[in-house]
C-alpha atoms as a PDB file:
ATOM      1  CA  UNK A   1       0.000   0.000   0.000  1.00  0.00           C
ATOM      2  CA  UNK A   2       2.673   2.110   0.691  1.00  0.00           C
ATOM      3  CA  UNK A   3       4.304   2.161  -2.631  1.00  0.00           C
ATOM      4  CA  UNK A   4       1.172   2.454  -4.043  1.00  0.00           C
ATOM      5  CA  UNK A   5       0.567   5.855  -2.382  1.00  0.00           C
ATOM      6  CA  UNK A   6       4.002   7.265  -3.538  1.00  0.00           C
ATOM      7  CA  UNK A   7       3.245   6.139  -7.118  1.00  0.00           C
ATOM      8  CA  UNK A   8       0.266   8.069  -6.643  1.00  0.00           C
ATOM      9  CA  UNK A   9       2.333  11.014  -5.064  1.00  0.00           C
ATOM     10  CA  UNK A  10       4.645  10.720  -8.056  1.00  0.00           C
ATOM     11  CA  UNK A  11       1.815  11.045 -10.797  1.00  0.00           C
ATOM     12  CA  UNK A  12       0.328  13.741  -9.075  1.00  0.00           C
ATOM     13  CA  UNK A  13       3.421  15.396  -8.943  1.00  0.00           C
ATOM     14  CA  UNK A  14       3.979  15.561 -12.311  1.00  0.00           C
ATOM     15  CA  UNK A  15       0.100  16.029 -13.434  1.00  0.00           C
ATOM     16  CA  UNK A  16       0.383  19.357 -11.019  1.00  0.00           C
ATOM     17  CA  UNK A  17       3.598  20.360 -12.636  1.00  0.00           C
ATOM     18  CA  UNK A  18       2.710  19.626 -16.092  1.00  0.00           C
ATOM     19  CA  UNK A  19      -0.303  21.846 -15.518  1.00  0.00           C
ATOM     20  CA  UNK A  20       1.756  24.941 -14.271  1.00  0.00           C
ATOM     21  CA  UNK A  21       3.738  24.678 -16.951  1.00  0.00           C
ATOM     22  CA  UNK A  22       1.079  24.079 -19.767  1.00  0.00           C
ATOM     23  CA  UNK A  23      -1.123  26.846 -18.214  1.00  0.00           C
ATOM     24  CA  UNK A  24       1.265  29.352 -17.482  1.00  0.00           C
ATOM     25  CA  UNK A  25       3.218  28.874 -20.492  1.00  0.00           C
ATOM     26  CA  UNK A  26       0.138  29.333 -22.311  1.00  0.00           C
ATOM     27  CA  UNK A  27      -1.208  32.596 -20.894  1.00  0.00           C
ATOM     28  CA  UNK A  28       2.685  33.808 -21.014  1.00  0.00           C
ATOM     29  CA  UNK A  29       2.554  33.729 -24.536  1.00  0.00           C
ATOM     30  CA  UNK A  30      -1.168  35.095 -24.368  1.00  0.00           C
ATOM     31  CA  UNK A  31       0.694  38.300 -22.619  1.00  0.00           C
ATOM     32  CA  UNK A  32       3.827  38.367 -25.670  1.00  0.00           C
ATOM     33  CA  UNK A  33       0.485  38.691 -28.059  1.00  0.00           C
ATOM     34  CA  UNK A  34      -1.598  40.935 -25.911  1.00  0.00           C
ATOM     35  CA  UNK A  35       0.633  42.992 -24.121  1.00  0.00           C
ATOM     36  CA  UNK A  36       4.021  42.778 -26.172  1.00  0.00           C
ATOM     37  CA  UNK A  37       7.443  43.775 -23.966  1.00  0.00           C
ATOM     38  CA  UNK A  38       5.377  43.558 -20.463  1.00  0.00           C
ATOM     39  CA  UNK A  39       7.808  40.509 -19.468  1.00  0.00           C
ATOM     40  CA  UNK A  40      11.073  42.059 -21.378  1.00  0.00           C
ATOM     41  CA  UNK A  41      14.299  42.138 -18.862  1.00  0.00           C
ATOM     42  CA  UNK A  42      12.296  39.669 -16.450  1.00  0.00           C
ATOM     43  CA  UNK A  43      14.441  36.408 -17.589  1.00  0.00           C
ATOM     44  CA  UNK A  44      16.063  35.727 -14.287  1.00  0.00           C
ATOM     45  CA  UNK A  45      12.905  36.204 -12.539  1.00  0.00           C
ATOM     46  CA  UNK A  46      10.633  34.223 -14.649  1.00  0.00           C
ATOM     47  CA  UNK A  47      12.804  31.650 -14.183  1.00  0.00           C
ATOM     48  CA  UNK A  48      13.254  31.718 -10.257  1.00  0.00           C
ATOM     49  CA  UNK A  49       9.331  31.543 -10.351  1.00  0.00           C
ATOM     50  CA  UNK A  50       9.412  28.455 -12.444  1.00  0.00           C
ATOM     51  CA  UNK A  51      11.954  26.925 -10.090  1.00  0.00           C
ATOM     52  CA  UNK A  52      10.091  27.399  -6.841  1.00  0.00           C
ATOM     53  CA  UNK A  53       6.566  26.447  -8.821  1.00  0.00           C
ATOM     54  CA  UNK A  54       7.866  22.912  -9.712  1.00  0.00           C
ATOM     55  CA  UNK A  55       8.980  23.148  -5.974  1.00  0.00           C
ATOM     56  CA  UNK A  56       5.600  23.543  -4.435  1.00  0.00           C
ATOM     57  CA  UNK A  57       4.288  21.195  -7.442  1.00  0.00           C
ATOM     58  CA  UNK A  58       5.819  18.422  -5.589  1.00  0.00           C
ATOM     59  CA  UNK A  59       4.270  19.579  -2.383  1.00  0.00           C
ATOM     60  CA  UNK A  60       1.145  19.667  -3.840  1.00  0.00           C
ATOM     61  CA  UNK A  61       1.180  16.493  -5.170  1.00  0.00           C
ATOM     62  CA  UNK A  62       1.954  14.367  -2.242  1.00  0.00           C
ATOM     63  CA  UNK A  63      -1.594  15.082  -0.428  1.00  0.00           C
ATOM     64  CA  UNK A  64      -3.441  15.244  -4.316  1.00  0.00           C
ATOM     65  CA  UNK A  65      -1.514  11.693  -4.385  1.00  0.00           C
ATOM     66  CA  UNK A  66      -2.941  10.355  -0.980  1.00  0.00           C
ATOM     67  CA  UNK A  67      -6.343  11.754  -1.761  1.00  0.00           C
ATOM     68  CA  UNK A  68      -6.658  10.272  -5.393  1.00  0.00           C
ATOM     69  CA  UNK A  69      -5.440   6.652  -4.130  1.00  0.00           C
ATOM     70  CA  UNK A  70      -7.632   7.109  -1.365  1.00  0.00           C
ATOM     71  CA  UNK A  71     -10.573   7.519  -3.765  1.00  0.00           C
ATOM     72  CA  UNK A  72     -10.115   4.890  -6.014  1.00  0.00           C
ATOM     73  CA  UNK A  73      -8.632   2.149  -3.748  1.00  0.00           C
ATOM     74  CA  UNK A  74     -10.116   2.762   0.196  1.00  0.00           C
ATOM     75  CA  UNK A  75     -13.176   4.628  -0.040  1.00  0.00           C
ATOM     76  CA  UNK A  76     -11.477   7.665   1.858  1.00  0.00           C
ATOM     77  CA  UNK A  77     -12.991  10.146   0.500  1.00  0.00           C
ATOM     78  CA  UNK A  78     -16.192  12.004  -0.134  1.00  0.00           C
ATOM     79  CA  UNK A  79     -16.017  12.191  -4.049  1.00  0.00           C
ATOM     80  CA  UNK A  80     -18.439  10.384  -5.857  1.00  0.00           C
ATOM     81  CA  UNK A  81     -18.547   9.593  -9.576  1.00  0.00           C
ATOM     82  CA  UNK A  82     -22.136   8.474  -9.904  1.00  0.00           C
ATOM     83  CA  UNK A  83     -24.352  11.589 -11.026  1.00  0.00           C
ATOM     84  CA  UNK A  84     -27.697   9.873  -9.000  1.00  0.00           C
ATOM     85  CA  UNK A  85     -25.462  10.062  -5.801  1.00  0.00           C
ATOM     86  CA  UNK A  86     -26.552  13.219  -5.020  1.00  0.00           C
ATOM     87  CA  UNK A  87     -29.306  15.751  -6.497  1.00  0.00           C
ATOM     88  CA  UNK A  88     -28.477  17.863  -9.236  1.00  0.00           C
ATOM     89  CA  UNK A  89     -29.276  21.085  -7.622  1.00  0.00           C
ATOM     90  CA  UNK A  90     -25.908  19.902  -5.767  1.00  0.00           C
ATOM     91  CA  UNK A  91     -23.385  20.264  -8.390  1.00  0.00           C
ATOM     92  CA  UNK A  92     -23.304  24.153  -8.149  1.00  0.00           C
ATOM     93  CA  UNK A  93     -23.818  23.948  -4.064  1.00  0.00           C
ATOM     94  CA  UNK A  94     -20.486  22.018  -3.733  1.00  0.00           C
ATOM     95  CA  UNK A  95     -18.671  24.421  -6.126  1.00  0.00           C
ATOM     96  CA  UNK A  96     -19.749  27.422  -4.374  1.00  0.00           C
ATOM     97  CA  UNK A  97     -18.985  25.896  -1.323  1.00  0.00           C
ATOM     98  CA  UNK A  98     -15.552  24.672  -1.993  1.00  0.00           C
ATOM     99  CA  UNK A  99     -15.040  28.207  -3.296  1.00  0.00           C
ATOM    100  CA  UNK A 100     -15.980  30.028  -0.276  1.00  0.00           C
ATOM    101  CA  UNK A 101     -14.196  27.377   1.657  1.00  0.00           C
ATOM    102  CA  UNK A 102     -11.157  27.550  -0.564  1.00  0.00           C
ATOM    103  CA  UNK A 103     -11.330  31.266  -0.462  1.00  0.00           C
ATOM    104  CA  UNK A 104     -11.957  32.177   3.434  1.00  0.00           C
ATOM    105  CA  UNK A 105      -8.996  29.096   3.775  1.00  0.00           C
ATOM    106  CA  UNK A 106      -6.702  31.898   1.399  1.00  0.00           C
ATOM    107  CA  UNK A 107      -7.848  35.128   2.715  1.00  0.00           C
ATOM    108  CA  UNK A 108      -6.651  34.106   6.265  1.00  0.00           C
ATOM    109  CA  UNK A 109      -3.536  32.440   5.856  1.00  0.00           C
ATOM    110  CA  UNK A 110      -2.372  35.122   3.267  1.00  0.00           C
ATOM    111  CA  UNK A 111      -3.279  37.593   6.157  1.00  0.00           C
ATOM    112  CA  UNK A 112      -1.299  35.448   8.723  1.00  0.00           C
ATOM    113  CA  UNK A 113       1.695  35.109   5.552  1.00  0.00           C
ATOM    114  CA  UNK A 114       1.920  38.806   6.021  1.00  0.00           C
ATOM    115  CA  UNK A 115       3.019  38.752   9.706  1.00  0.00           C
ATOM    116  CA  UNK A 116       6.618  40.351   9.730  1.00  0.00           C
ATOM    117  CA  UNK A 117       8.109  37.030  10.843  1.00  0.00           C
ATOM    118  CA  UNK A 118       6.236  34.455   8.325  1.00  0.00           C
ATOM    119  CA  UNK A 119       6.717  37.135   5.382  1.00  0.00           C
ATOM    120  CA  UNK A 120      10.248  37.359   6.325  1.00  0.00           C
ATOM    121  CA  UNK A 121      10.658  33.255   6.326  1.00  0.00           C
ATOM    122  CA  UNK A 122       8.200  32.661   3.680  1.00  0.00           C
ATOM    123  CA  UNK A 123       5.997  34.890   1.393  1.00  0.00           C
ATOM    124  CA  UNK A 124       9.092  36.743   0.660  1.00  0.00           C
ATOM    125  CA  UNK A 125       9.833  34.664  -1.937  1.00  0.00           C
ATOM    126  CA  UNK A 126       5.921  34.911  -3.823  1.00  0.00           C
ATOM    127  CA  UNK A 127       6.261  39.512  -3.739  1.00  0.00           C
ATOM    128  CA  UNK A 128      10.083  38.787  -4.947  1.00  0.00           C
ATOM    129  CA  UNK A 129       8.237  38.333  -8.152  1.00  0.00           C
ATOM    130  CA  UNK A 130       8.249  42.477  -9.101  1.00  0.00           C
ATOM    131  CA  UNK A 131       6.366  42.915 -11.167  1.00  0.00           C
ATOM    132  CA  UNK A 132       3.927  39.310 -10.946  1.00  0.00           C
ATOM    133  CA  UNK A 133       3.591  37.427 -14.439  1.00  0.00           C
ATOM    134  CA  UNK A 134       2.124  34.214 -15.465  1.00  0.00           C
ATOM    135  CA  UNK A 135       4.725  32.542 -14.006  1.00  0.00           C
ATOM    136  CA  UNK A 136       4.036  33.838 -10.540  1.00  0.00           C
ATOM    137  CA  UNK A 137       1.109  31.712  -9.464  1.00  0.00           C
ATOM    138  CA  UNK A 138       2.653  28.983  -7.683  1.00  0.00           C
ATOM    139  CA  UNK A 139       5.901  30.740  -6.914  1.00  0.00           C
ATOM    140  CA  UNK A 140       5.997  30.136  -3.172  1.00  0.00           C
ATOM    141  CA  UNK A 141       8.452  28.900  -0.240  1.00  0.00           C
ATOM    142  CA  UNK A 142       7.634  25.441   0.910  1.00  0.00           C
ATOM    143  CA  UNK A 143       6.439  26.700   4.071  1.00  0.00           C
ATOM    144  CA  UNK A 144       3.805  28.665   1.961  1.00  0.00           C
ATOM    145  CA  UNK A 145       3.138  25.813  -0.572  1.00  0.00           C
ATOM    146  CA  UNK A 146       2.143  23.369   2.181  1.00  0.00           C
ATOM    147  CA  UNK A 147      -0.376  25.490   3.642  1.00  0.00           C
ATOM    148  CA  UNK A 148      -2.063  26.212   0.274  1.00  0.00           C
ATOM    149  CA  UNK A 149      -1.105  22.396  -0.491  1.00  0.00           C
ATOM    150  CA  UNK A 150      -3.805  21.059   2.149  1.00  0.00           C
ATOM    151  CA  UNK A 151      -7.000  22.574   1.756  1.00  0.00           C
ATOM    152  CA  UNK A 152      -9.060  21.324  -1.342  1.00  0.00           C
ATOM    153  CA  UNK A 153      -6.789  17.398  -0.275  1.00  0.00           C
ATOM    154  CA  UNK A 154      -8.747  18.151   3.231  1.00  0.00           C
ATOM    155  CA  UNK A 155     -12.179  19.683   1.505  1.00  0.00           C
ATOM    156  CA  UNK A 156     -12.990  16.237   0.208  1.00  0.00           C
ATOM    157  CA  UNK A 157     -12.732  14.647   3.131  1.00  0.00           C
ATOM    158  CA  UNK A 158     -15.936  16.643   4.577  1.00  0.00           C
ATOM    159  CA  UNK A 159     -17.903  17.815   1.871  1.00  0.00           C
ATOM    160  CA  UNK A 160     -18.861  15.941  -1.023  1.00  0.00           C
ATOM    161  CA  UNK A 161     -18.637  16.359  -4.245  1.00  0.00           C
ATOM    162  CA  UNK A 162     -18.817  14.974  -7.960  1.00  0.00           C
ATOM    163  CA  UNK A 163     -15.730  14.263  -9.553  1.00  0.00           C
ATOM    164  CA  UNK A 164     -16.438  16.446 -12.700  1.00  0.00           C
ATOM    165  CA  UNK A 165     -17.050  19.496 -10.138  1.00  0.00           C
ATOM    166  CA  UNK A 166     -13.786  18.708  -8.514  1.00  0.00           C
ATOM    167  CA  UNK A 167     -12.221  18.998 -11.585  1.00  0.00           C
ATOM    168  CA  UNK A 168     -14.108  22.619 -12.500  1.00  0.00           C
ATOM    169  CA  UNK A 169     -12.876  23.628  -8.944  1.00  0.00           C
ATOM    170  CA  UNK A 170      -9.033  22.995  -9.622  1.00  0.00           C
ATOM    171  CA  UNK A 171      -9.429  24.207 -12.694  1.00  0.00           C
ATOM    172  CA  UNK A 172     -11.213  28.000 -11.573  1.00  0.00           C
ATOM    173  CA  UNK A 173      -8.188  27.672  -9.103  1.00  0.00           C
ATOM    174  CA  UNK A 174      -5.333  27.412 -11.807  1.00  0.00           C
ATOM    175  CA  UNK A 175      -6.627  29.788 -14.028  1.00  0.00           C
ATOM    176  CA  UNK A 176      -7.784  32.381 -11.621  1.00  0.00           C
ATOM    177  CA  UNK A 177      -4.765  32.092  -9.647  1.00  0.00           C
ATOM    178  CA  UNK A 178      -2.733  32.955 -13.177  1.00  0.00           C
ATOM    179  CA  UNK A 179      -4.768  35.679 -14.397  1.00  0.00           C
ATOM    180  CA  UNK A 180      -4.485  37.348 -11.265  1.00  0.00           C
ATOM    181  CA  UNK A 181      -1.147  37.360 -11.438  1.00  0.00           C
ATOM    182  CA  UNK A 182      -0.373  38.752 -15.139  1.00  0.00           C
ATOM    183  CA  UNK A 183       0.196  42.124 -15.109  1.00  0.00           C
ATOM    184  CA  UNK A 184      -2.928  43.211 -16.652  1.00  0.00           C
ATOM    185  CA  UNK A 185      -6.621  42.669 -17.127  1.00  0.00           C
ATOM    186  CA  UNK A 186      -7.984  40.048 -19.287  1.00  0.00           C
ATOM    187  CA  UNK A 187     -11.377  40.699 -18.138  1.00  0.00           C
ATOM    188  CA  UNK A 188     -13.387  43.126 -19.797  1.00  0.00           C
ATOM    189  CA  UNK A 189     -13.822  46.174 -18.261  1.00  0.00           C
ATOM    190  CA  UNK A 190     -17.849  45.898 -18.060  1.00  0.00           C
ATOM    191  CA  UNK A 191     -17.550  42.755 -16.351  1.00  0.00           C
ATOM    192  CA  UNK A 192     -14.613  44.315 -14.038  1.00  0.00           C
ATOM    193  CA  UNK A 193     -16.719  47.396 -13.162  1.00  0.00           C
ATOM    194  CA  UNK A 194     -19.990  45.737 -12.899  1.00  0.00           C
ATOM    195  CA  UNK A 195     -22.008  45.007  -9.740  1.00  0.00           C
ATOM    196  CA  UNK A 196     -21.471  41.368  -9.950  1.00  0.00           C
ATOM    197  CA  UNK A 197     -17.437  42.462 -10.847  1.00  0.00           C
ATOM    198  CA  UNK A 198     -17.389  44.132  -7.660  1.00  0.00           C
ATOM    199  CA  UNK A 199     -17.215  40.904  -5.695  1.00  0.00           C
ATOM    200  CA  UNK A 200     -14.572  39.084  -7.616  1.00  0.00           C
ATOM    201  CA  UNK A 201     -11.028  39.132  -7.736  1.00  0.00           C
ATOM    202  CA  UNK A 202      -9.287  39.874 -10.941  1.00  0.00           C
ATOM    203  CA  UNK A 203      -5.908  40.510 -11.910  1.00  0.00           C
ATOM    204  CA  UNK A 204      -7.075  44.645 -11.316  1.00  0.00           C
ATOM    205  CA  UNK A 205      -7.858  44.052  -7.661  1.00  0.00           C
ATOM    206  CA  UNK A 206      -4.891  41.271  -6.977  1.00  0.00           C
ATOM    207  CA  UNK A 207      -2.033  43.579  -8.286  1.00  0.00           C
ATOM    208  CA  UNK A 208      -2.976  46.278  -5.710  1.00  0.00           C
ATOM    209  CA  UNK A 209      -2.073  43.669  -3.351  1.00  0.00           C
ATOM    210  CA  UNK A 210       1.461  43.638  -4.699  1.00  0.00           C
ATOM    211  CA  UNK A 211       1.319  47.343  -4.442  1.00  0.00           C
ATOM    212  CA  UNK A 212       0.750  47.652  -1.385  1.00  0.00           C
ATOM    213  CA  UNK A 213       1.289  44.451   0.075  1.00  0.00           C
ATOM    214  CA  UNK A 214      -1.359  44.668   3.231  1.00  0.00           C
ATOM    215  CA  UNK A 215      -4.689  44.342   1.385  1.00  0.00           C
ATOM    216  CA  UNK A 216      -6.570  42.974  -0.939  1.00  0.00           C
ATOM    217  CA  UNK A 217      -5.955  39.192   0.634  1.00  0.00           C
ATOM    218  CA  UNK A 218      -8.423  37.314  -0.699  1.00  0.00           C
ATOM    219  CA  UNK A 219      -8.453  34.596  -4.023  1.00  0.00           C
ATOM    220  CA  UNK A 220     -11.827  34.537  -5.499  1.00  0.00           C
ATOM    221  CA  UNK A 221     -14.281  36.993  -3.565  1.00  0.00           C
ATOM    222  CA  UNK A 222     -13.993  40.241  -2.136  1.00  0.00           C
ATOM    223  CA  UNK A 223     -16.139  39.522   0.709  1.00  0.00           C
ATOM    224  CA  UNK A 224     -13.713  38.934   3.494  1.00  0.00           C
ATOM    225  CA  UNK A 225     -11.501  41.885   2.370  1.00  0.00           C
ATOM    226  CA  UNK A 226     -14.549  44.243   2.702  1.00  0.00           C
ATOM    227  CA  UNK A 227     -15.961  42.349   5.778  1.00  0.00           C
ATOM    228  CA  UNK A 228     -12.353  42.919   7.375  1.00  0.00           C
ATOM    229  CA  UNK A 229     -11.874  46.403   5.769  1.00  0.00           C
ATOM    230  CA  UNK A 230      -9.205  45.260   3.966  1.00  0.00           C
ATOM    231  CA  UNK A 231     -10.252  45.825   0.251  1.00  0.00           C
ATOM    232  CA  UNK A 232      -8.386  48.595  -0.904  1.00  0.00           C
ATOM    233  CA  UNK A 233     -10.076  49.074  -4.706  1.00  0.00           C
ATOM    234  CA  UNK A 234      -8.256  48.150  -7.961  1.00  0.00           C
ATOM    235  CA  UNK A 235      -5.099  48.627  -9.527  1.00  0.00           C
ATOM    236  CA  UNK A 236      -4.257  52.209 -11.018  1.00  0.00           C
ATOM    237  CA  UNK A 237      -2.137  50.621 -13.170  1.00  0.00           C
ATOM    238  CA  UNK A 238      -3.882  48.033 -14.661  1.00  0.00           C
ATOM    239  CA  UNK A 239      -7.615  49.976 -13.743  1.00  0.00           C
ATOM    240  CA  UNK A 240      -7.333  53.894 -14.743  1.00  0.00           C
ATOM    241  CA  UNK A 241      -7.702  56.072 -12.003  1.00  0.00           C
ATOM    242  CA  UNK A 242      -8.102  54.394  -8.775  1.00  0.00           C
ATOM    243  CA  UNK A 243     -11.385  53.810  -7.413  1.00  0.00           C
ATOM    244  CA  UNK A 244     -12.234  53.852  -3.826  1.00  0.00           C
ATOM    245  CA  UNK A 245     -13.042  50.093  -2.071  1.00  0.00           C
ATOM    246  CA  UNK A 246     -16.218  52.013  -1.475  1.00  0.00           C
ATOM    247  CA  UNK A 247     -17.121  52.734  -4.710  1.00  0.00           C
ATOM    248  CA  UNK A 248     -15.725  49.781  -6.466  1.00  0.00           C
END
């Protein structure tokens, strides 16, 4: 059993890294087309981010790896494959709710990453990235990695959810978490600015973060960063003229 699980590890491993580099890759060159020069003189870093994301690949693939065998081979978990399992009216419950799980999980352990000490031992090495690219995403110390590592791996264990939705989830995770990170706004402005907008996270609101370093926490939603009075608007430089957390 125990090689079993570290086969399992292993794949996972390489599935996570293979779709870091695959996704980031791909909305790198997305940025060359859209926004040519934006990553010109950023060699060096581009490619300390890509060493510390296969880095925290392998961290996240050790609990992915004990969760998957888990599934398949014990009965571990709470995913289910069988779409009569569970109402249909579920599907989108467990999605929001591993979102708001997923995201609440972020918002406070970015917060607590922030902390002189931990930013000094840890999520120094995620705001080295100046200024954030496609590349950045997974760019974290191992100390950082593990506690982003363990949260969907311990998600499935409690709530349950269809294996297709799991799948959605990681994947609004991967792509969100690149976006964010790009250096400018692939959303449309209307959608952006827009009342429904004003609760998300986009790359507008996350590079105010890396600004200004103690706001804008949160992954997904901006409800914890206006519950905690933390939101601090968008991004002049990827937004225009900045607009009040108020007002945005």
């Amino acid at each position: 059993m125990i090689w079993a699980i570290v086969l399992s590890a292993a794949a996972m491993t390489a599935i996570v890294a293979l779709r870091y580099l695959m996704t980031s890759g791909m909305f790198a060159w997305i940025t060359g087309k859209v926004r040519p020069g934006l990553y010109a003189k950023l060699g060096s870093q581009i490619r300390a981010e890509i060493a510390w994301s296969l880095a925290s690949a392998a961290i996240y693939g050790v609990p992915a790896g004990i969760v998957a065998w888990g599934w398949q081979n014990a009965g571990w978990t709470q995913i289910y494959s069988d779409l009569g399992a569970y109402p249909l009216w579920y599907l989108p419950v467990s999605l929001l709710l591993y979102l708001l799980a997923h995201d609440t999980w972020f918002y406070w352990t970015h917060r607590w990453m922030h902390r002189p000490k931990w930013f000094r031992i840890a999520h120094a090495v995620h705001h080295a990235s100046k200024p954030p690219t496609a590349w950045t995403a997974m760019s974290f110390h191992p100390v950082e990695a593990v506690t982003g590592a363990v949260v969907i791996p311990a998600l499935v264990f409690i709530i349950p959810i269809h294996i297709g939705v799991l799948g959605l989830v990681l994947t609004i995770m991967t792509i969100m978490g690149i976006t964010n990170h790009m250096g400018w706004e692939m959303f449309p402005r209307w959608l952006v600015h827009s009342p429904f907008g004003k609760w998300l996270i986009t790359a507008s609101h996350h590079e105010r973060h890396h600004e200004q370093y103690l706001c804008n926490f949160g992954l997904y939603f901006r409800f914890w960063d206006r519950l905690c009075g933390t939101d601090r608007g968008l991004s002049d430089k990827i937004s225009g003229p900045r607009v009040r957390a108020s007002s945005t």
